[in-house]
C-alpha atoms as a PDB file:
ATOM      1  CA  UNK A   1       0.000   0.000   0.000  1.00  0.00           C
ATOM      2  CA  UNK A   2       1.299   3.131  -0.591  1.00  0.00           C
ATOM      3  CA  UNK A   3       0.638   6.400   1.229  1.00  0.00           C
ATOM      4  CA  UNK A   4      -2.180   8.242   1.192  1.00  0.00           C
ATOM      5  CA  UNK A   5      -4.472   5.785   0.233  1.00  0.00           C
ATOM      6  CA  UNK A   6      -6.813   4.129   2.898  1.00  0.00           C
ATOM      7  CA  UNK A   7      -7.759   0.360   2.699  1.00  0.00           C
ATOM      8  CA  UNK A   8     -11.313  -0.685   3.874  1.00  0.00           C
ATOM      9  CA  UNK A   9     -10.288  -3.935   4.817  1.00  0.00           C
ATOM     10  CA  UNK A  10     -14.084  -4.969   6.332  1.00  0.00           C
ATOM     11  CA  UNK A  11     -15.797  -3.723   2.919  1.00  0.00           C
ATOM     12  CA  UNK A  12     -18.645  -6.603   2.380  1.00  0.00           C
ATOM     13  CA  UNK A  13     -16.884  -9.141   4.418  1.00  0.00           C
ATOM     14  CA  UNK A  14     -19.369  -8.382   7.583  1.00  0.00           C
ATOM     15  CA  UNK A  15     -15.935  -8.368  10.145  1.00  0.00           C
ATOM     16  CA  UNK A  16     -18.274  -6.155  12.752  1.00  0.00           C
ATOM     17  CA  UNK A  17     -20.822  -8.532  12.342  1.00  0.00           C
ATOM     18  CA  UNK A  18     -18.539 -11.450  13.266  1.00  0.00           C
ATOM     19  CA  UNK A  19     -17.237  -9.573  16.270  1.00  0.00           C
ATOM     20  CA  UNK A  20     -20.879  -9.153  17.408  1.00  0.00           C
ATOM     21  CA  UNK A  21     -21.280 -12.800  16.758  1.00  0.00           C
ATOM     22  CA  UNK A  22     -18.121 -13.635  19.076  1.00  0.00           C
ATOM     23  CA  UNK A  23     -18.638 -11.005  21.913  1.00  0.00           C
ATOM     24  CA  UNK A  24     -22.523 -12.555  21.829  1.00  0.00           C
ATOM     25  CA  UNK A  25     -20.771 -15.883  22.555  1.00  0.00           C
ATOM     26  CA  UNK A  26     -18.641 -14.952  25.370  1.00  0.00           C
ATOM     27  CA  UNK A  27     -21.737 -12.844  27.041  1.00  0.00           C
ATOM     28  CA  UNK A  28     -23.401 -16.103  27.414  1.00  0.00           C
ATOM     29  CA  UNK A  29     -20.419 -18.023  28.241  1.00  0.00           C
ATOM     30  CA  UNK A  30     -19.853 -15.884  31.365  1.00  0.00           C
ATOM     31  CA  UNK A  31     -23.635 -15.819  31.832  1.00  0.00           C
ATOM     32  CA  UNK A  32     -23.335 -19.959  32.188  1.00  0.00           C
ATOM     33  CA  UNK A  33     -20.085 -19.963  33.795  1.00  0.00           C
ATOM     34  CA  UNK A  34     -20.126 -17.276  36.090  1.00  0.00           C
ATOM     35  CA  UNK A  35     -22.516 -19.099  38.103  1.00  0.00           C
ATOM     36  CA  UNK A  36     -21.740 -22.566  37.663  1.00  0.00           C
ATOM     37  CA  UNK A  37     -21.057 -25.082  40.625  1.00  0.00           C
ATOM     38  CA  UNK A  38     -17.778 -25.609  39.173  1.00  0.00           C
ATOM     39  CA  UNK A  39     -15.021 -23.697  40.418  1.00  0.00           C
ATOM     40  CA  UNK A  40     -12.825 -23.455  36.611  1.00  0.00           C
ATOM     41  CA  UNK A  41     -15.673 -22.323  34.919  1.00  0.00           C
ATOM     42  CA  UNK A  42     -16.384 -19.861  37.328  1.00  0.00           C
ATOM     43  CA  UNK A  43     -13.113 -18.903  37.178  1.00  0.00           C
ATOM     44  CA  UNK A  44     -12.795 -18.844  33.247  1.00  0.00           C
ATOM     45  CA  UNK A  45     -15.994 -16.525  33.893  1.00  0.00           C
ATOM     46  CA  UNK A  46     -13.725 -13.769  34.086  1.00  0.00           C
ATOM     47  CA  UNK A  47     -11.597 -14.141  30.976  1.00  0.00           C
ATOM     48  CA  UNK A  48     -14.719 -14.532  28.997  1.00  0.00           C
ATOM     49  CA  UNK A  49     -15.573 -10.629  30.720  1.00  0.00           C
ATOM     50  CA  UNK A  50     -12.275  -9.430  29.941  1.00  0.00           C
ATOM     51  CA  UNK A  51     -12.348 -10.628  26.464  1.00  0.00           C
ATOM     52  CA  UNK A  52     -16.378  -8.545  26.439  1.00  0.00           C
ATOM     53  CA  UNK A  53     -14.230  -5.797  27.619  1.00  0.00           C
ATOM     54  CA  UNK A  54     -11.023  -6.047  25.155  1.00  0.00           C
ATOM     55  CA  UNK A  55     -14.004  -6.477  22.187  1.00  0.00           C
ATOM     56  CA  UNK A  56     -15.596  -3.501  22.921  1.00  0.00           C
ATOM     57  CA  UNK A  57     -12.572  -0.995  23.940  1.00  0.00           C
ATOM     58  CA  UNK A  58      -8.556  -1.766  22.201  1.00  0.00           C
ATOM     59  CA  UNK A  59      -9.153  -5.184  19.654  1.00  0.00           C
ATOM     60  CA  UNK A  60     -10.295  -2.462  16.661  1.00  0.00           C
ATOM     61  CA  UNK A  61      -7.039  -0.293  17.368  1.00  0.00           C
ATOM     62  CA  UNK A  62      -5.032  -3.139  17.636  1.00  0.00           C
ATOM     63  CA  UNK A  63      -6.268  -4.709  14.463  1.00  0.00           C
ATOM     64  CA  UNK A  64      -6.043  -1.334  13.089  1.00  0.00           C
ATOM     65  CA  UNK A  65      -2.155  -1.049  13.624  1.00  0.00           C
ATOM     66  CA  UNK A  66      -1.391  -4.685  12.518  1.00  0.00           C
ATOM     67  CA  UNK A  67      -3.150  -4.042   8.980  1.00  0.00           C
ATOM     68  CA  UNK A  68      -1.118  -1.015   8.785  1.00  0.00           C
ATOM     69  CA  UNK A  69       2.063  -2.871   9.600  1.00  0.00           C
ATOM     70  CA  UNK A  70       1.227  -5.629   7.373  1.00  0.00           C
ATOM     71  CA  UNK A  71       0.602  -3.127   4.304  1.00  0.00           C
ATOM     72  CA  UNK A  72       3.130  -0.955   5.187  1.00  0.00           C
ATOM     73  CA  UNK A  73       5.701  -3.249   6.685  1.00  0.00           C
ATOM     74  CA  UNK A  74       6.463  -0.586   9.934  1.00  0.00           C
ATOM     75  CA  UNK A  75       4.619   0.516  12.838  1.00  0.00           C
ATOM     76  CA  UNK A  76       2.150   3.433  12.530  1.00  0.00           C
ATOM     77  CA  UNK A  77       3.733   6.662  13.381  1.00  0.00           C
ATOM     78  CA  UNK A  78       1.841   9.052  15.998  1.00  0.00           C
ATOM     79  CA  UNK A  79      -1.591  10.327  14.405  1.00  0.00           C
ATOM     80  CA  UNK A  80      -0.579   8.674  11.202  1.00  0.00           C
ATOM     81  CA  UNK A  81      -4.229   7.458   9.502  1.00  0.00           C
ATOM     82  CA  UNK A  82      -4.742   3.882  10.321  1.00  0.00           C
ATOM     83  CA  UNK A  83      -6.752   1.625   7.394  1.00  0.00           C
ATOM     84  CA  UNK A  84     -10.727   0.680   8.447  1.00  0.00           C
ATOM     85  CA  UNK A  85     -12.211  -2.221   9.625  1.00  0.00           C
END
C-alpha cells in the first residue's frame, strides 16, 4: 500500500458482524459460567468478561495497527491514519 491511500479492509466481508457474533458468545459463556457449581468455569468466567471488555474498547485499534504494519511493513507513526475495519 502506498501512502495516502486508505484500505477498507471490512468492505462486504461483515468483520463487525462477526465480532458481534463472538462477543454474543462470550456474554453467554460468562452468563453460564459465572454461576456454575464448578469452580474453573467460574473462574474462566472472568476471561470470557475481559475478552467482552477487550471487544468492545482496544481489539479495533489493535487490528487497526497490525493491517497497517502488514501493508506498510512498519509501525504506525503518531496520528498517522490507520486503514478501516
Amino acid at each position: 500500500m502506498r501512502r495516502g491511500r486508505t484500505v477498507d479492509a471490512g468492505a462486504g466481508t461483515g468483520l463487525v458482524a462477526g465480532r458481534g457474533r463472538v462477543r454474543e458468545w462470550a456474554v453467554a459463556l460468562d452468563r453460564t459460567w459465572s454461576v456454575s457449581e464448578d469452580e474453573a468455569e467460574r473462574e474462566a468466567a472472568g476471561g470470557a468478561r475481559a475478552y467482552v471488555a477487550y471487544i468492545d474498547d482496544g481489539l479495533a485499534d489493535y487490528l487497526r495497527g497490525y493491517l497497517f504494519w502488514l501493508t506498510e511493513h512498519r509501525s504506525p507513526a503518531p496520528g498517522a491514519p490507520l486503514p478501516n475495519l
